[in-house]
N, C-alpha and C. Protein backbone atom coordinates (compact mmCIF):
# COMPACT_ATOMS: atom_id res chain seq x y z
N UNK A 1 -4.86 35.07 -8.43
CA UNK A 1 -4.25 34.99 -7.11
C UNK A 1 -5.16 35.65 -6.09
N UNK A 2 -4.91 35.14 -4.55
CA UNK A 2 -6.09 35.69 -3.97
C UNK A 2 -4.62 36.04 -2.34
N UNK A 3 -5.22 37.41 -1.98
CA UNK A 3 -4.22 37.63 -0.76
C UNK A 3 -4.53 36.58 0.33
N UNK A 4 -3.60 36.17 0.93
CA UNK A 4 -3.95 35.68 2.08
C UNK A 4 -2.85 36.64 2.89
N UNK A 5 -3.45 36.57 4.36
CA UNK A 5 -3.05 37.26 5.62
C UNK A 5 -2.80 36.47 6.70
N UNK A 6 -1.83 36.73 7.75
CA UNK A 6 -1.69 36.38 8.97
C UNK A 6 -1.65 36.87 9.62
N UNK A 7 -2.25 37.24 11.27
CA UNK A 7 -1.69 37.56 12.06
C UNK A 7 -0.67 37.22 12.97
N UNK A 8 -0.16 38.01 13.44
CA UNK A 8 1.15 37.30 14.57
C UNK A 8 1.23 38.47 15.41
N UNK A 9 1.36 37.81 16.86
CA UNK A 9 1.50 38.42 17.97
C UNK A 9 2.67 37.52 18.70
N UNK A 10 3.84 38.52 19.05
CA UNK A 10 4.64 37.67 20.25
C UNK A 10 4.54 37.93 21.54
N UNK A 11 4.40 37.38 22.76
CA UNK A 11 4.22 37.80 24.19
C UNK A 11 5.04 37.18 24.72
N UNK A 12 6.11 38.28 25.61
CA UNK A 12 7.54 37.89 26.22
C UNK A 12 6.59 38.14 27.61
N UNK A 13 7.29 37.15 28.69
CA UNK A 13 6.92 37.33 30.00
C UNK A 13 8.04 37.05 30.98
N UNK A 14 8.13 37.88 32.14
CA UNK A 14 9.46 37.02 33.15
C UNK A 14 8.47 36.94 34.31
N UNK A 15 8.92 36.42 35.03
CA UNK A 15 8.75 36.35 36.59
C UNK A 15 10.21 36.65 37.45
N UNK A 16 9.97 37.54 37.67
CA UNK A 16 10.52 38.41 38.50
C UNK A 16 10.83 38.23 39.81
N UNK A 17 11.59 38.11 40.36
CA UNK A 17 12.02 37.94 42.35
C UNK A 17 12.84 39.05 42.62
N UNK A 18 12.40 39.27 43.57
CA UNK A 18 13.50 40.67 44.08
C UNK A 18 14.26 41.64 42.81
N UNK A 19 13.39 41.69 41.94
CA UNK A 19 14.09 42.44 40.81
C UNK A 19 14.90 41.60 40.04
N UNK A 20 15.30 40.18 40.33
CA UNK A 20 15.95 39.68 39.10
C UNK A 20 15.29 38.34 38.24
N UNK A 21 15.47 38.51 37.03
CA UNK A 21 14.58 37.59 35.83
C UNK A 21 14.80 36.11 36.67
N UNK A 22 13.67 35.22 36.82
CA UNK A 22 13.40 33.50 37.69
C UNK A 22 12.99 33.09 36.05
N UNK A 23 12.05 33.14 35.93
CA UNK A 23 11.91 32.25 34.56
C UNK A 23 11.29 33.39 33.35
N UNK A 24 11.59 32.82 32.32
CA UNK A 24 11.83 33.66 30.78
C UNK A 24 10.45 32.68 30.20
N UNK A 25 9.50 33.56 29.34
CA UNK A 25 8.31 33.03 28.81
C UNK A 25 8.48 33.84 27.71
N UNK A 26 8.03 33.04 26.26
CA UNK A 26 7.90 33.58 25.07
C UNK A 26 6.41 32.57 24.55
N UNK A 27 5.98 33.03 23.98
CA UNK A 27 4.99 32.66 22.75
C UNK A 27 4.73 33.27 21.69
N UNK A 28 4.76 32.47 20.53
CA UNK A 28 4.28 33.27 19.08
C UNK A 28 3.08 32.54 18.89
N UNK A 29 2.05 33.35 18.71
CA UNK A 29 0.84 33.35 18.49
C UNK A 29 0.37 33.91 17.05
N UNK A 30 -0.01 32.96 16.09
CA UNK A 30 -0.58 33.25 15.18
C UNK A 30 -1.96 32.95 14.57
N UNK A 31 -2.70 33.62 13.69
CA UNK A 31 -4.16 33.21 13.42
C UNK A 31 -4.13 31.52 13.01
N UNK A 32 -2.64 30.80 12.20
CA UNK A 32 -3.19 29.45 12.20
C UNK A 32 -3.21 28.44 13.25
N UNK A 33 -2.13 29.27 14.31
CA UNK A 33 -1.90 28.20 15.29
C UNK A 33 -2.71 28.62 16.40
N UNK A 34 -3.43 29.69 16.41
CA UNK A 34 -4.25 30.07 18.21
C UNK A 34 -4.90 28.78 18.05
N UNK A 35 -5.16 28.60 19.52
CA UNK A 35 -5.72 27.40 20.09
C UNK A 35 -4.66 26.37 20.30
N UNK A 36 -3.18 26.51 19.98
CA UNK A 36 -2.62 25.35 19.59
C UNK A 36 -1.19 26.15 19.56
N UNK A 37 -1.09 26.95 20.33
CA UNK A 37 0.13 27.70 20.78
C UNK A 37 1.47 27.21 21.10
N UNK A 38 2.29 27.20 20.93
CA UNK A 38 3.70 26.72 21.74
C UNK A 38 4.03 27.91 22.85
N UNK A 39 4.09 27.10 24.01
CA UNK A 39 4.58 28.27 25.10
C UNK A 39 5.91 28.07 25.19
N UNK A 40 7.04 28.46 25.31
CA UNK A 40 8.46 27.94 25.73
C UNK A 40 8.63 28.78 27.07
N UNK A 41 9.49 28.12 27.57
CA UNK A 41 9.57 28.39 28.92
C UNK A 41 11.14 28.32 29.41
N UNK A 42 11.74 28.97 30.19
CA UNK A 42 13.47 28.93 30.33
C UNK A 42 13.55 29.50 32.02
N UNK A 43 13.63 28.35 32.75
CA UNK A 43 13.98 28.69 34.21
C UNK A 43 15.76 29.30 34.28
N UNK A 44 15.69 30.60 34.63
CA UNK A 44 16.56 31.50 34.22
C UNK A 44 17.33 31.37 35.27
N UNK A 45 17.11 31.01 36.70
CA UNK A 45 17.98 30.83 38.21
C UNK A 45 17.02 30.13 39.07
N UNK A 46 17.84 29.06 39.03
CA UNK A 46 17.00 27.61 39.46
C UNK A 46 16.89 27.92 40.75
N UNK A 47 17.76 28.47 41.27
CA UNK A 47 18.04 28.54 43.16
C UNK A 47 16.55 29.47 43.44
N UNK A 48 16.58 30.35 43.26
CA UNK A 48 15.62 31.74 42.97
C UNK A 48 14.10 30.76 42.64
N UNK A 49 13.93 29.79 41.29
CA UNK A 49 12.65 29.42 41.39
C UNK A 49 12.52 28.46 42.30
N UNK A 50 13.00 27.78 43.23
CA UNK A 50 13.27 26.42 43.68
C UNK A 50 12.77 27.19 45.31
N UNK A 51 13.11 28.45 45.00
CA UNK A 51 12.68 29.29 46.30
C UNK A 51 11.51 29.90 46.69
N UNK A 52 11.15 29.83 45.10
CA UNK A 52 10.05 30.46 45.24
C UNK A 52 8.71 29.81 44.63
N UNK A 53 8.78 28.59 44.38
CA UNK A 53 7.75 28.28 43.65
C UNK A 53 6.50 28.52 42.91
N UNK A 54 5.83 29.09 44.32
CA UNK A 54 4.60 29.71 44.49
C UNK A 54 3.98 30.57 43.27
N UNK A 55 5.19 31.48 43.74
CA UNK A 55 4.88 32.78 42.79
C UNK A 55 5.01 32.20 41.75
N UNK A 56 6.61 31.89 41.38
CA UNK A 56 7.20 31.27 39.58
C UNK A 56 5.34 30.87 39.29
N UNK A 57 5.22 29.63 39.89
CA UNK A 57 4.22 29.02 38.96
C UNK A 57 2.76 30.07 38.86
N UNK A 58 2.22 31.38 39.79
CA UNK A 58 1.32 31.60 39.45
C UNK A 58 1.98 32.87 38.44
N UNK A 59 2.86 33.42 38.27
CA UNK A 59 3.27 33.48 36.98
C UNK A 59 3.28 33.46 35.69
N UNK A 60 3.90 31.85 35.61
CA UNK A 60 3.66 30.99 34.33
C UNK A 60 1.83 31.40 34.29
N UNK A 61 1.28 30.78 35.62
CA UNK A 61 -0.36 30.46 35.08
C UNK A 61 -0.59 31.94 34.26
N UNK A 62 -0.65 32.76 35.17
CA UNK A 62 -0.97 34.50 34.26
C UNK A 62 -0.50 34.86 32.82
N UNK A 63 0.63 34.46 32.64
CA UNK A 63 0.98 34.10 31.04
C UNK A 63 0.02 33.53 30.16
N UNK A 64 0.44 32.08 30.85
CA UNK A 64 -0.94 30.90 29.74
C UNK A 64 -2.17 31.77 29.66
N UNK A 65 -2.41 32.21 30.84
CA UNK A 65 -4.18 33.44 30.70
C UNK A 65 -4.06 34.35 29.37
N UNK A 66 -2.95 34.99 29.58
CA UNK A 66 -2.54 35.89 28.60
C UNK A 66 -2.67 35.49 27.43
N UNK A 67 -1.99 34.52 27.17
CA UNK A 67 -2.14 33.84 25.79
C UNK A 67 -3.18 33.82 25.35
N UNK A 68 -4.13 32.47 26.28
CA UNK A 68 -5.43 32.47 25.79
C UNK A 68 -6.52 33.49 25.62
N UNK A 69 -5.89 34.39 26.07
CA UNK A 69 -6.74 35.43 25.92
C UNK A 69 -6.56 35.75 24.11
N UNK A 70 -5.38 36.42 24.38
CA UNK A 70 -5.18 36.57 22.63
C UNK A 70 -5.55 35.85 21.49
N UNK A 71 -5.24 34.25 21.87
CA UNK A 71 -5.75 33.33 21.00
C UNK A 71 -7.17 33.48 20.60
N UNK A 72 -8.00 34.07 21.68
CA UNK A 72 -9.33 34.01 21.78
C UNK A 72 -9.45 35.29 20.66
N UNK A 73 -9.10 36.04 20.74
CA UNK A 73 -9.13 36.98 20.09
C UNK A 73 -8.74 36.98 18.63
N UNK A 74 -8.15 36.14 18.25
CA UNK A 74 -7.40 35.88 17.18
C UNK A 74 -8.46 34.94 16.48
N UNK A 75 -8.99 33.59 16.94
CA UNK A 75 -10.15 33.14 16.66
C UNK A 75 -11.26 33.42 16.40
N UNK A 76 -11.34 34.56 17.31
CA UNK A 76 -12.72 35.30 17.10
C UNK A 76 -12.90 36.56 15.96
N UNK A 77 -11.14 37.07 15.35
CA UNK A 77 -11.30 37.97 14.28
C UNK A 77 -11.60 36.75 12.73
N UNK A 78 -11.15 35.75 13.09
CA UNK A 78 -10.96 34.81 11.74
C UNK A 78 -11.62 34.18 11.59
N UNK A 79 -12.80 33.63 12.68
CA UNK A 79 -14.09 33.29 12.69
C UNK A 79 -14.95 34.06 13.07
N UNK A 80 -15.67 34.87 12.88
CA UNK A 80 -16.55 35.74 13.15
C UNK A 80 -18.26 34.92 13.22
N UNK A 81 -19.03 35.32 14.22
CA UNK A 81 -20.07 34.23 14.34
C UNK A 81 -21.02 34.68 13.21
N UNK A 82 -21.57 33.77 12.52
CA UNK A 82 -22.47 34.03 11.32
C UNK A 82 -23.91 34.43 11.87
């Protein structure tokens, strides 16, 4: 038998308005799936994002950054350059 390992990282995110949760972000990030992530996403008070667009979406974008960041990182412990 030979060990095998995974990593896993989860990253919760909100976007925030005046102090109350607009949209809910989760991702599980693992060494088989980086690169190939599922983001889920849950608009938490439609009135609130519908108001605010702007922000909501640069938000979301700073998340996805986030992610890929990790992913990158996750790729780069499990491939290491020869």
């Amino acid at each position: 038998m030979a060990l095998q390992t995974e990593k896993k990282t989860s990253l919760t995110g909100y976007s925030m308005i005046d102090g109350k949760q607009v949209v809910y972000l989760n991702a599980n990030i693992t060494t088989e799936t980086a690169g190939n992530t599922n983001i889920n996403q849950s608009i938490t008070n439609q009135e609130m994002y519908r108001a605010n667009l702007d922000e909501c979406r640069k938000d979301i974008g700073a998340f996805q950054t986030a992610v890929w960041a990790i992913e990158d990182e996750m790729i780069a412990e499990a491939h290491p350059a020869e």
